[in-house]
PDB file of N, CA and C in Angstrom:
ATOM      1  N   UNK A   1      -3.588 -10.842  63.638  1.00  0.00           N
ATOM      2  CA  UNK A   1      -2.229 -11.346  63.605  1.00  0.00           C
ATOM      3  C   UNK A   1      -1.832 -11.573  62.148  1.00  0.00           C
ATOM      4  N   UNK A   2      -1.046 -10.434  61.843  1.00  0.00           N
ATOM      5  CA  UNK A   2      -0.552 -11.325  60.434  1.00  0.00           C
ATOM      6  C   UNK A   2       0.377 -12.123  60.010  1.00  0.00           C
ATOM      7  N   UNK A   3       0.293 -12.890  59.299  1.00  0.00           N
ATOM      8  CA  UNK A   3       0.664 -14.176  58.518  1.00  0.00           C
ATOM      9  C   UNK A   3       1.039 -14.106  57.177  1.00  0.00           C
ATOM     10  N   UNK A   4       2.243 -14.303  56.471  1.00  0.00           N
ATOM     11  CA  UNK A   4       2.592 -13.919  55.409  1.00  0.00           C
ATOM     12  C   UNK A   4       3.402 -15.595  54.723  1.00  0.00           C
ATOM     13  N   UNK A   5       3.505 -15.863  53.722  1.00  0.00           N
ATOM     14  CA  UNK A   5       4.406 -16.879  53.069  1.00  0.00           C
ATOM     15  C   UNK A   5       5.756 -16.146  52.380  1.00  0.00           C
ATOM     16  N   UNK A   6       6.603 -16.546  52.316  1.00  0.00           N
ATOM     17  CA  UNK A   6       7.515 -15.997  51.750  1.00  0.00           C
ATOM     18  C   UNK A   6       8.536 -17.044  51.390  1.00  0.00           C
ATOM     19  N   UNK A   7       9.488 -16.804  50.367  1.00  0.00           N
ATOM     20  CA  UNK A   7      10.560 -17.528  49.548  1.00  0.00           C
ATOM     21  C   UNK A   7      11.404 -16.563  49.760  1.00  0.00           C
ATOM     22  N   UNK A   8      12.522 -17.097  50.679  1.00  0.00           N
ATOM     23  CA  UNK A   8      13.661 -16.692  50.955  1.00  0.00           C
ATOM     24  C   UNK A   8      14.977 -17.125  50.274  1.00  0.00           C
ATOM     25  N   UNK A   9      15.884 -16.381  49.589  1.00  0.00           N
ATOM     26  CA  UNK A   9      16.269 -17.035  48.701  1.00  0.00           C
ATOM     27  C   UNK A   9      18.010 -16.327  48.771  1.00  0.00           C
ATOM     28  N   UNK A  10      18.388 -17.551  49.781  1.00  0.00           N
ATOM     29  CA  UNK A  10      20.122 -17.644  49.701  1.00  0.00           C
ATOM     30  C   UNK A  10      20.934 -17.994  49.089  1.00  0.00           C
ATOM     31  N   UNK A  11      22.496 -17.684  49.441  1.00  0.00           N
ATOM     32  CA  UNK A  11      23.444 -17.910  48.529  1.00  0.00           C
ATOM     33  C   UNK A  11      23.500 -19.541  48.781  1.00  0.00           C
ATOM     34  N   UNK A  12      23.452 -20.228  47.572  1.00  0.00           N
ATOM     35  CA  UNK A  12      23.466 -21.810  47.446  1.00  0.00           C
ATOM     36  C   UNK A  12      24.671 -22.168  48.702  1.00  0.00           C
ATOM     37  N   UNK A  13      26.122 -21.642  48.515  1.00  0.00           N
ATOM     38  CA  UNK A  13      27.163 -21.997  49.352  1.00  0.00           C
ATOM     39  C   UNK A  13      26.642 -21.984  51.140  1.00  0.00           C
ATOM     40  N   UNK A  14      25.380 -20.758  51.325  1.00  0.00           N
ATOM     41  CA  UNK A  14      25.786 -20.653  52.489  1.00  0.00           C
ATOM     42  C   UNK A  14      24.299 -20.979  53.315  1.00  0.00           C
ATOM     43  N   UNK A  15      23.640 -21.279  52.414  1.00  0.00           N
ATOM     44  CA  UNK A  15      21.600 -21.894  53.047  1.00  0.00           C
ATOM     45  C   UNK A  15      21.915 -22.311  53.993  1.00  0.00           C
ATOM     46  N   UNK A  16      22.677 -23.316  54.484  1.00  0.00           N
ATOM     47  CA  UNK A  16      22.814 -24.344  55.804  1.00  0.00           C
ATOM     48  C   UNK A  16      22.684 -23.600  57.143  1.00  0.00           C
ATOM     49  N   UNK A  17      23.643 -21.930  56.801  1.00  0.00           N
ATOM     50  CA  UNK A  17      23.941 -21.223  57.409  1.00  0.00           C
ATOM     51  C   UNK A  17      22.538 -20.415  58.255  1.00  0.00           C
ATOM     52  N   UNK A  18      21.825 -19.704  57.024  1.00  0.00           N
ATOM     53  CA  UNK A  18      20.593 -19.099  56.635  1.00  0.00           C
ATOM     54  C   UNK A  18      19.951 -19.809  57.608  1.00  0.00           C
ATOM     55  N   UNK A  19      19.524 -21.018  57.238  1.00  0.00           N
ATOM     56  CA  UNK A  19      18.863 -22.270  57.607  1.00  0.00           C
ATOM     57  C   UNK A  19      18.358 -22.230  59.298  1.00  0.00           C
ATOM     58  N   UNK A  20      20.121 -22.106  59.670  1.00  0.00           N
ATOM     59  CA  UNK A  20      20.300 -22.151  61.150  1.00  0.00           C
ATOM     60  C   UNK A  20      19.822 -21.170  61.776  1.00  0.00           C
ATOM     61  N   UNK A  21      20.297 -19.547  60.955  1.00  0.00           N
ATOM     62  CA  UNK A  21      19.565 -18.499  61.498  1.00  0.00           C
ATOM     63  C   UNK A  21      18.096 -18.113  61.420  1.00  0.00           C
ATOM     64  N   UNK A  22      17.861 -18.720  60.663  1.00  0.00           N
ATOM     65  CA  UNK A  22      16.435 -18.810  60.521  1.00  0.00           C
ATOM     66  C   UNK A  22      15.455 -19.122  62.047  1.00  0.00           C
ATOM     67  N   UNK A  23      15.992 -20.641  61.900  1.00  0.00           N
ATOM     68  CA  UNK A  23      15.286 -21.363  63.136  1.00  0.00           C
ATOM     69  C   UNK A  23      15.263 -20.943  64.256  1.00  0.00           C
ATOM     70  N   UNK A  24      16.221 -19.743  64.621  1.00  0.00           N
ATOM     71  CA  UNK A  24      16.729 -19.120  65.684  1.00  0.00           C
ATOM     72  C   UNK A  24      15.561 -18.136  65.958  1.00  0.00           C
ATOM     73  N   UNK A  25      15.126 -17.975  65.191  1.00  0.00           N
ATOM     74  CA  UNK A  25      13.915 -16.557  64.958  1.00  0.00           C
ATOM     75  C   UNK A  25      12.320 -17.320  65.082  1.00  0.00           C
ATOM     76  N   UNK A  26      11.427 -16.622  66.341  1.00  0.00           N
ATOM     77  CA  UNK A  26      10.468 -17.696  66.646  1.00  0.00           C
ATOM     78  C   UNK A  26       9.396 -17.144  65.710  1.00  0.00           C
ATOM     79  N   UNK A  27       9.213 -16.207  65.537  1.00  0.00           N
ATOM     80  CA  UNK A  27       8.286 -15.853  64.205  1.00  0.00           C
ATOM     81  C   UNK A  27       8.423 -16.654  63.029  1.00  0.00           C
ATOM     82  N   UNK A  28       9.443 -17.595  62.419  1.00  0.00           N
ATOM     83  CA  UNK A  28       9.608 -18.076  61.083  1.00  0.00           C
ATOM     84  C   UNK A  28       9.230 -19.831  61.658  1.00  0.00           C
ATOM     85  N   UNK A  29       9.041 -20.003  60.921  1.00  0.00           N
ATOM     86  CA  UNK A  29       8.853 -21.380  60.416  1.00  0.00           C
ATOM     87  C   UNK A  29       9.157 -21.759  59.201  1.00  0.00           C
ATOM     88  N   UNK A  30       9.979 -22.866  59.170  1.00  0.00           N
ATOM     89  CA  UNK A  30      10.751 -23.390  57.712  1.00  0.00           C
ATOM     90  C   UNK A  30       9.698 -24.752  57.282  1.00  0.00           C
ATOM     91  N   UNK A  31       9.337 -24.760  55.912  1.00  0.00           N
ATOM     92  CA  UNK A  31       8.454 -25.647  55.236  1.00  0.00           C
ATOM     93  C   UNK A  31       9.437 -26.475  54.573  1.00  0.00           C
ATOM     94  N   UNK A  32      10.340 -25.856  53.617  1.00  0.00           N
ATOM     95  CA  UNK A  32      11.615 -26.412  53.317  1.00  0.00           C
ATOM     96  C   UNK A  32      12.565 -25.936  52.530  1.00  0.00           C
ATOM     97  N   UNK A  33      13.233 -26.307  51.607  1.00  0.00           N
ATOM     98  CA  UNK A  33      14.524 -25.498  50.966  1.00  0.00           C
ATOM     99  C   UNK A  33      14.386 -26.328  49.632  1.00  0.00           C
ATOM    100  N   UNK A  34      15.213 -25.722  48.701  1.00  0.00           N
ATOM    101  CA  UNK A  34      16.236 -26.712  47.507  1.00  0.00           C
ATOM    102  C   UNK A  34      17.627 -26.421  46.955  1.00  0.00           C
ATOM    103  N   UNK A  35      17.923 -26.970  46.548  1.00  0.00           N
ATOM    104  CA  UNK A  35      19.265 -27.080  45.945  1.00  0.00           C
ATOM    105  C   UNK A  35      19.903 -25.757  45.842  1.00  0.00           C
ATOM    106  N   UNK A  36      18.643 -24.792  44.917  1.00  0.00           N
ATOM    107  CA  UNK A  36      19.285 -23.625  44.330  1.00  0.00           C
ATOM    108  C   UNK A  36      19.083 -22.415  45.564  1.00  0.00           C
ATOM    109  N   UNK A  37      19.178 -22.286  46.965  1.00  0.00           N
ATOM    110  CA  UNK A  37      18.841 -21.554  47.813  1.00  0.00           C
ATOM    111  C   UNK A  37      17.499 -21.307  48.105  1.00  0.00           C
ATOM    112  N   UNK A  38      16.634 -21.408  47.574  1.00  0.00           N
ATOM    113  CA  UNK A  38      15.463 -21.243  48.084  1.00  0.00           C
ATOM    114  C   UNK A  38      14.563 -21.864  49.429  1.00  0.00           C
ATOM    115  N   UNK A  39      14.774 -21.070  50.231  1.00  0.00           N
ATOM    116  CA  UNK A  39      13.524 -21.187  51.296  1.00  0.00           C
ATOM    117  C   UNK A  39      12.371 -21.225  51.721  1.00  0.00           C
ATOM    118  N   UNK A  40      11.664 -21.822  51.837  1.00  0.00           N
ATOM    119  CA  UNK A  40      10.264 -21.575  51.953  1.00  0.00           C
ATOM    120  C   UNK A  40       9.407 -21.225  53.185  1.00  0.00           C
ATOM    121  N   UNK A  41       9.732 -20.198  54.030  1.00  0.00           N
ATOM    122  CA  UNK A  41       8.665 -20.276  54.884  1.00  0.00           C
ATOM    123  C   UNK A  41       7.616 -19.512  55.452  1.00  0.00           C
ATOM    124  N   UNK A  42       6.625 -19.880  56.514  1.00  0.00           N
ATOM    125  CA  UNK A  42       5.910 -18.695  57.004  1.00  0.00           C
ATOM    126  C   UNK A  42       5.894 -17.860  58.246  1.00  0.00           C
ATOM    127  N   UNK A  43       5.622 -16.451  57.852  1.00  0.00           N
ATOM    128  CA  UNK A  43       6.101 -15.354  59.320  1.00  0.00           C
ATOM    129  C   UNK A  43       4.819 -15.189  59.508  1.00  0.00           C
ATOM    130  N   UNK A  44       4.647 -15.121  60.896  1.00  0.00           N
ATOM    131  CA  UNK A  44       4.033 -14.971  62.336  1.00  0.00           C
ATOM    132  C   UNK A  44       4.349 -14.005  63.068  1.00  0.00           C
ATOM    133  N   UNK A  45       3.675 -12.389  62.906  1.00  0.00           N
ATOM    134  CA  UNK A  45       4.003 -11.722  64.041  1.00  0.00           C
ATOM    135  C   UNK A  45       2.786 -10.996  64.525  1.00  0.00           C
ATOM    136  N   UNK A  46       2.761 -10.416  65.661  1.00  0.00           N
ATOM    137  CA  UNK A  46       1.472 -10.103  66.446  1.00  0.00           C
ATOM    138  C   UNK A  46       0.743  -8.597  65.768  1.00  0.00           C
ATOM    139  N   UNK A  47       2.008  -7.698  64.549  1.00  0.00           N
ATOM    140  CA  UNK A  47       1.994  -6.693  63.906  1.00  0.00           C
ATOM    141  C   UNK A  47       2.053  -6.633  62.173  1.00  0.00           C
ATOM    142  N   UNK A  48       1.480  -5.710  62.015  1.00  0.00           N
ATOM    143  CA  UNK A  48       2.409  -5.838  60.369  1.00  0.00           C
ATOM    144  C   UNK A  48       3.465  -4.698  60.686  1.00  0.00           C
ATOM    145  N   UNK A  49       4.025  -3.733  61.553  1.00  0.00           N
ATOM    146  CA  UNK A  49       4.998  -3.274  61.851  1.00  0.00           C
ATOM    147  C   UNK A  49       5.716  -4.119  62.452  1.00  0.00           C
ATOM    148  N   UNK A  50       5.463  -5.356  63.040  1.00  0.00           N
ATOM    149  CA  UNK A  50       6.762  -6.385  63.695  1.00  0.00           C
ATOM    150  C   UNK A  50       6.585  -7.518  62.690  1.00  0.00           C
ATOM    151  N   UNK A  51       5.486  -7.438  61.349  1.00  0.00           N
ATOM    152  CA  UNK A  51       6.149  -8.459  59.926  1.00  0.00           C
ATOM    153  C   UNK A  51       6.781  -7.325  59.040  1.00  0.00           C
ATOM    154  N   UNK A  52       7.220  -6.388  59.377  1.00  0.00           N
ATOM    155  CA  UNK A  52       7.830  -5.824  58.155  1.00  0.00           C
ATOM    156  C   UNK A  52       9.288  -5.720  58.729  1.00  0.00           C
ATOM    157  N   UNK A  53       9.607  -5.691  60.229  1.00  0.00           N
ATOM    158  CA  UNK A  53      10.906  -5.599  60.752  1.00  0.00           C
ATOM    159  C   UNK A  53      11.289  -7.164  60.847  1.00  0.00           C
ATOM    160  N   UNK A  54      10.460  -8.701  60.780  1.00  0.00           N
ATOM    161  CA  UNK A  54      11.292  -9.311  60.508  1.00  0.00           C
ATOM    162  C   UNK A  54      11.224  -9.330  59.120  1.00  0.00           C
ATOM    163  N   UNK A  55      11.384  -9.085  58.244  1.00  0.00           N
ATOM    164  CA  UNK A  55      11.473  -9.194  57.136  1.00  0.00           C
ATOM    165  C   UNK A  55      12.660  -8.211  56.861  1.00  0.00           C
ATOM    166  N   UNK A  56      12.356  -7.400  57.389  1.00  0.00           N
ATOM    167  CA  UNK A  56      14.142  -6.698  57.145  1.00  0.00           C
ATOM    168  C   UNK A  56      14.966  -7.055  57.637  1.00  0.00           C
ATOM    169  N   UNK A  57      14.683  -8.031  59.306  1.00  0.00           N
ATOM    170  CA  UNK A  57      16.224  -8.624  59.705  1.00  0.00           C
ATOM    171  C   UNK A  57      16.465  -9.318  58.983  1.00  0.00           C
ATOM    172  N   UNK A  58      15.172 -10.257  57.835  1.00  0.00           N
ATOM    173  CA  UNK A  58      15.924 -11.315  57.130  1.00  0.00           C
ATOM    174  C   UNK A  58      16.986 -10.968  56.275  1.00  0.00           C
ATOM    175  N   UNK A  59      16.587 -10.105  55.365  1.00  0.00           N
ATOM    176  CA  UNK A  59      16.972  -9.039  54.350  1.00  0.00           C
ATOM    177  C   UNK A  59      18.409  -8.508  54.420  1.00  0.00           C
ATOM    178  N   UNK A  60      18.625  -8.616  55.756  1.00  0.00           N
ATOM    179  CA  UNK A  60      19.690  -8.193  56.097  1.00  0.00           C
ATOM    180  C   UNK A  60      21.160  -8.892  56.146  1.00  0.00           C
ATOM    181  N   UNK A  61      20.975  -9.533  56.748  1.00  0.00           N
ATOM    182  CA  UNK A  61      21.721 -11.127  56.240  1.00  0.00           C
ATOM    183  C   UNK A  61      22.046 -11.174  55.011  1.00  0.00           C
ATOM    184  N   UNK A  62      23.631 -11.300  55.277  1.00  0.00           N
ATOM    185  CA  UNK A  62      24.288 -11.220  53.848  1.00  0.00           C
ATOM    186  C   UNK A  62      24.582 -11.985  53.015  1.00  0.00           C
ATOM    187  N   UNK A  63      24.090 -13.470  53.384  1.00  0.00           N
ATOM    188  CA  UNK A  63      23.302 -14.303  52.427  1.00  0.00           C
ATOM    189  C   UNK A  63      22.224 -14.415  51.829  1.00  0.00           C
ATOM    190  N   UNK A  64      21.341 -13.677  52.499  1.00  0.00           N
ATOM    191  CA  UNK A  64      20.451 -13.507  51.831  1.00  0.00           C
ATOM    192  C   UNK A  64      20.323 -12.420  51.010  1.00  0.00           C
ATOM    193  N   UNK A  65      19.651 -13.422  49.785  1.00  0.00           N
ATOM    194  CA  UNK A  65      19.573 -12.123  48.548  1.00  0.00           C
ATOM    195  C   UNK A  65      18.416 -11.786  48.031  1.00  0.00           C
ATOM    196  N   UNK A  66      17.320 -12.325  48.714  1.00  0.00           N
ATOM    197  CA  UNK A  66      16.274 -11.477  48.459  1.00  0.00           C
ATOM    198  C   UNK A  66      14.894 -12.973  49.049  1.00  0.00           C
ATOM    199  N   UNK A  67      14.122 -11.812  49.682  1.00  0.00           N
ATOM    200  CA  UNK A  67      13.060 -12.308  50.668  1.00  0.00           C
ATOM    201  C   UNK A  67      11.545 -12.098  49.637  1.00  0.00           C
ATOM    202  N   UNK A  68      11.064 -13.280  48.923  1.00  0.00           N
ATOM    203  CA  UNK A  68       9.599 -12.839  48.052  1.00  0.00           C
ATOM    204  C   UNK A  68       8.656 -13.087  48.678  1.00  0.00           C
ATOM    205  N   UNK A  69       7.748 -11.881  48.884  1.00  0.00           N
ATOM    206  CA  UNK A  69       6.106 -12.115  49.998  1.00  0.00           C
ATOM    207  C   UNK A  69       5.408 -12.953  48.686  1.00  0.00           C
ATOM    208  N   UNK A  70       5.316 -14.037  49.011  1.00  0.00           N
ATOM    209  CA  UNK A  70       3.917 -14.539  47.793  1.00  0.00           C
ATOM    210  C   UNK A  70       2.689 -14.856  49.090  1.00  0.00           C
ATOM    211  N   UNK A  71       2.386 -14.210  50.038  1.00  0.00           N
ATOM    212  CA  UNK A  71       0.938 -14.549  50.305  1.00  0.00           C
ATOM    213  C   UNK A  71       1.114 -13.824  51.830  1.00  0.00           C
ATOM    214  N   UNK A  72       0.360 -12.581  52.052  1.00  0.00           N
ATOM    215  CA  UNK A  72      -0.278 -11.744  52.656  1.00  0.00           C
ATOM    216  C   UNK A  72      -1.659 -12.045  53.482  1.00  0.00           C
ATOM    217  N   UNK A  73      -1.816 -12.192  54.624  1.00  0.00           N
ATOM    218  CA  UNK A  73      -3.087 -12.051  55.307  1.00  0.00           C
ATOM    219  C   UNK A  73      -3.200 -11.244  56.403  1.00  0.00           C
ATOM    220  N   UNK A  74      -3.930  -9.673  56.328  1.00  0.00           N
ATOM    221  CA  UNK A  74      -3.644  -8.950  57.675  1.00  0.00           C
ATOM    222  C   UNK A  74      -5.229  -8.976  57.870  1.00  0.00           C
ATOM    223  N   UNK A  75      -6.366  -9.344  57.279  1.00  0.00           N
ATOM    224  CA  UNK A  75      -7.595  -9.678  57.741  1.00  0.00           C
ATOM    225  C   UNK A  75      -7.827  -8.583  59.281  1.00  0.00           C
ATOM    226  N   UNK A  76      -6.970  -9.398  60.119  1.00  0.00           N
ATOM    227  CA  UNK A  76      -7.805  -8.737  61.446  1.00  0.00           C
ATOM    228  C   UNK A  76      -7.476  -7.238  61.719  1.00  0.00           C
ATOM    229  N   UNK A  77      -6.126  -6.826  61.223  1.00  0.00           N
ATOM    230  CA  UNK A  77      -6.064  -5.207  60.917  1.00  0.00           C
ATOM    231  C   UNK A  77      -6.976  -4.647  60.509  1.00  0.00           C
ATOM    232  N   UNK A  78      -7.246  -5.352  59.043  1.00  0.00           N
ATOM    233  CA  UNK A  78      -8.081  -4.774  58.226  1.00  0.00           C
ATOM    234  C   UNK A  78      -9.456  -4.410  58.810  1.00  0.00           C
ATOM    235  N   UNK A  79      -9.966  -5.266  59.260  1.00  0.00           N
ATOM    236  CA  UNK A  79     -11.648  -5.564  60.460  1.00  0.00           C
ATOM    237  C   UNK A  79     -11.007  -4.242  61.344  1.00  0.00           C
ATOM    238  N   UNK A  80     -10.288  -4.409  62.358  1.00  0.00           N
ATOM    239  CA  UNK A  80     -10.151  -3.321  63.049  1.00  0.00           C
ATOM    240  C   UNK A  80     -10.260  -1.728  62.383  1.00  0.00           C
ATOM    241  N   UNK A  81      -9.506  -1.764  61.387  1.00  0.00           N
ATOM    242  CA  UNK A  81      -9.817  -0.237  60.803  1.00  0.00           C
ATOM    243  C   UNK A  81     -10.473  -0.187  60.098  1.00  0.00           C
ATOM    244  N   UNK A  82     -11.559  -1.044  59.930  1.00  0.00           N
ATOM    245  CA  UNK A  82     -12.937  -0.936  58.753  1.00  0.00           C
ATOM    246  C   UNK A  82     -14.117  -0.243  59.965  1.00  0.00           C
ATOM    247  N   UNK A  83     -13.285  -1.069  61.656  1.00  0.00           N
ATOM    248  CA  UNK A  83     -14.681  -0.602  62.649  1.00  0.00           C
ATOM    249  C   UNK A  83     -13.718   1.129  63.546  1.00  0.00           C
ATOM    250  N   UNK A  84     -12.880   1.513  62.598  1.00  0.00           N
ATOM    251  CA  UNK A  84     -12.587   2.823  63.108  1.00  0.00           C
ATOM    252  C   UNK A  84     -11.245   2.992  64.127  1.00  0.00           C
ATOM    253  N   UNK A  85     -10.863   1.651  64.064  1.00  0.00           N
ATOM    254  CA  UNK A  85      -9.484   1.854  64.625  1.00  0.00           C
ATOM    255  C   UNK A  85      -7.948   2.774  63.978  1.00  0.00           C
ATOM    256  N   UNK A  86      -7.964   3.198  64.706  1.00  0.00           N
ATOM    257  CA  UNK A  86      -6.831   3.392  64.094  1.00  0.00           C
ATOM    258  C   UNK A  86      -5.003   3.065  64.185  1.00  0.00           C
ATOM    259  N   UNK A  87      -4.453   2.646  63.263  1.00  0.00           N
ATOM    260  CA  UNK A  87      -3.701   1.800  63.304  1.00  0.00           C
ATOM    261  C   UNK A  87      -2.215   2.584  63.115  1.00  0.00           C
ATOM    262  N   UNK A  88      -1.372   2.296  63.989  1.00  0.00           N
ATOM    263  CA  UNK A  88       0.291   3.384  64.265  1.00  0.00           C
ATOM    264  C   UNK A  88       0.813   3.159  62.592  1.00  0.00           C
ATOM    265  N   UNK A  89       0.741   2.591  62.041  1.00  0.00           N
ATOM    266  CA  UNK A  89       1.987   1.685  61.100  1.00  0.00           C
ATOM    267  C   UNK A  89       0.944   0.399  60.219  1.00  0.00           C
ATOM    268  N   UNK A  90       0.017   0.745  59.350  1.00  0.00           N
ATOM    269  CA  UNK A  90      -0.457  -0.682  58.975  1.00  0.00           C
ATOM    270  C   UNK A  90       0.279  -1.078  57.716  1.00  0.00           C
ATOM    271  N   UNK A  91       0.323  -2.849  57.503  1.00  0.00           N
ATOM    272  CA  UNK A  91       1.616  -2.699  56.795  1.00  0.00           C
ATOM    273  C   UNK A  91       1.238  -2.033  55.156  1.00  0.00           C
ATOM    274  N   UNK A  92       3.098  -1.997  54.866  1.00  0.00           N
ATOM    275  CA  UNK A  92       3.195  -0.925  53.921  1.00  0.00           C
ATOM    276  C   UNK A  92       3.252   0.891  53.951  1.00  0.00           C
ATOM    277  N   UNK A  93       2.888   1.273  54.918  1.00  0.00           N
ATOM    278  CA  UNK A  93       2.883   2.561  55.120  1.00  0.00           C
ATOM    279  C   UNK A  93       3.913   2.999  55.857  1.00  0.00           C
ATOM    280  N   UNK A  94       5.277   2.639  56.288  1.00  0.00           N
ATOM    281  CA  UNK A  94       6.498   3.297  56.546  1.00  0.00           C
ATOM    282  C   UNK A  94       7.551   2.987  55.899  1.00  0.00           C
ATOM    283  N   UNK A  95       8.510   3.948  56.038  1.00  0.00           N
ATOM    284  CA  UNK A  95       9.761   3.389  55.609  1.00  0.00           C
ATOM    285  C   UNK A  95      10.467   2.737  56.153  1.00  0.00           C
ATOM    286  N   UNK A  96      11.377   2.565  55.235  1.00  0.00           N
ATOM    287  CA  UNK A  96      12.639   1.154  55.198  1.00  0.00           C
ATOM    288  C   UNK A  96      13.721   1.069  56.740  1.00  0.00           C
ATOM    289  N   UNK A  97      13.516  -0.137  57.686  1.00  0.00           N
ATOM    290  CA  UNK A  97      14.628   0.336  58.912  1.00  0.00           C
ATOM    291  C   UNK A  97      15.976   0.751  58.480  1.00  0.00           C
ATOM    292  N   UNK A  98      16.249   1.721  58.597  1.00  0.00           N
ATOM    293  CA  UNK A  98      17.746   1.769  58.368  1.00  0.00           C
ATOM    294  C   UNK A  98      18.999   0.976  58.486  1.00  0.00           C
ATOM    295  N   UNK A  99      19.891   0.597  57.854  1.00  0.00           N
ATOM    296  CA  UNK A  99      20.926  -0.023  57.986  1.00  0.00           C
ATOM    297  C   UNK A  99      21.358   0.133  59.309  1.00  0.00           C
ATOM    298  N   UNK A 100      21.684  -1.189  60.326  1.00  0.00           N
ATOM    299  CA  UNK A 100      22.524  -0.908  61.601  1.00  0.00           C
ATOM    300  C   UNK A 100      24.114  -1.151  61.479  1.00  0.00           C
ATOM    301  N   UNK A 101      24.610  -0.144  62.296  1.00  0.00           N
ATOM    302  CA  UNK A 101      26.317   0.276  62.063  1.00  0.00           C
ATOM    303  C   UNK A 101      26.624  -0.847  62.796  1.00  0.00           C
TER     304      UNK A 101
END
């Protein structure tokens, strides 16, 4: 399961906003915020292809102006394809979801 930290980092006017959408999303957990937009929290998903798509819904959000990974753990991927698994998507190896119309 990987587990990532990240600093999410909104427009000062509209964090409250962010904030709300955030909490809405059961993968995130909020640690806390400050003044200047910054978010702090950690993603939880059962993939690193379903931590790299929330990370683009965050991304997406037009308050938000930019999502920083400071701390990575895919450990149990890693074990799995060290014993020969093979893995659809491990993270980092696809491209970017496309913009939705």
């Amino acid at each position: 399961m990987p587990i990532s930290g990240v600093v999410i980092t909104s427009r000062v006017e509209k964090k409250k906003r962010v904030l709300s959408s955030l909490k809405e999303l059961s993968e995130v957990e909020i640690y806390g915020d400050d003044e200047k937009g910054n978010i702090v929290a950690v993603l939880e998903t059962t993939s690193s292809e379903e931590m790299e798509k929330v990370i683009d819904r965050i991304n997406k959000d037009e308050d938000v102006l930019h999502v920083g990974l400071t701390y990575l753990n895919t450990e149990d991927e890693a074990e799995r394809m060290a014993k020969g698994e093979k893995l659809e998507k491990p993270f980092g190896f696809r491209k970017p979801v496309p913009e939705s119309s």
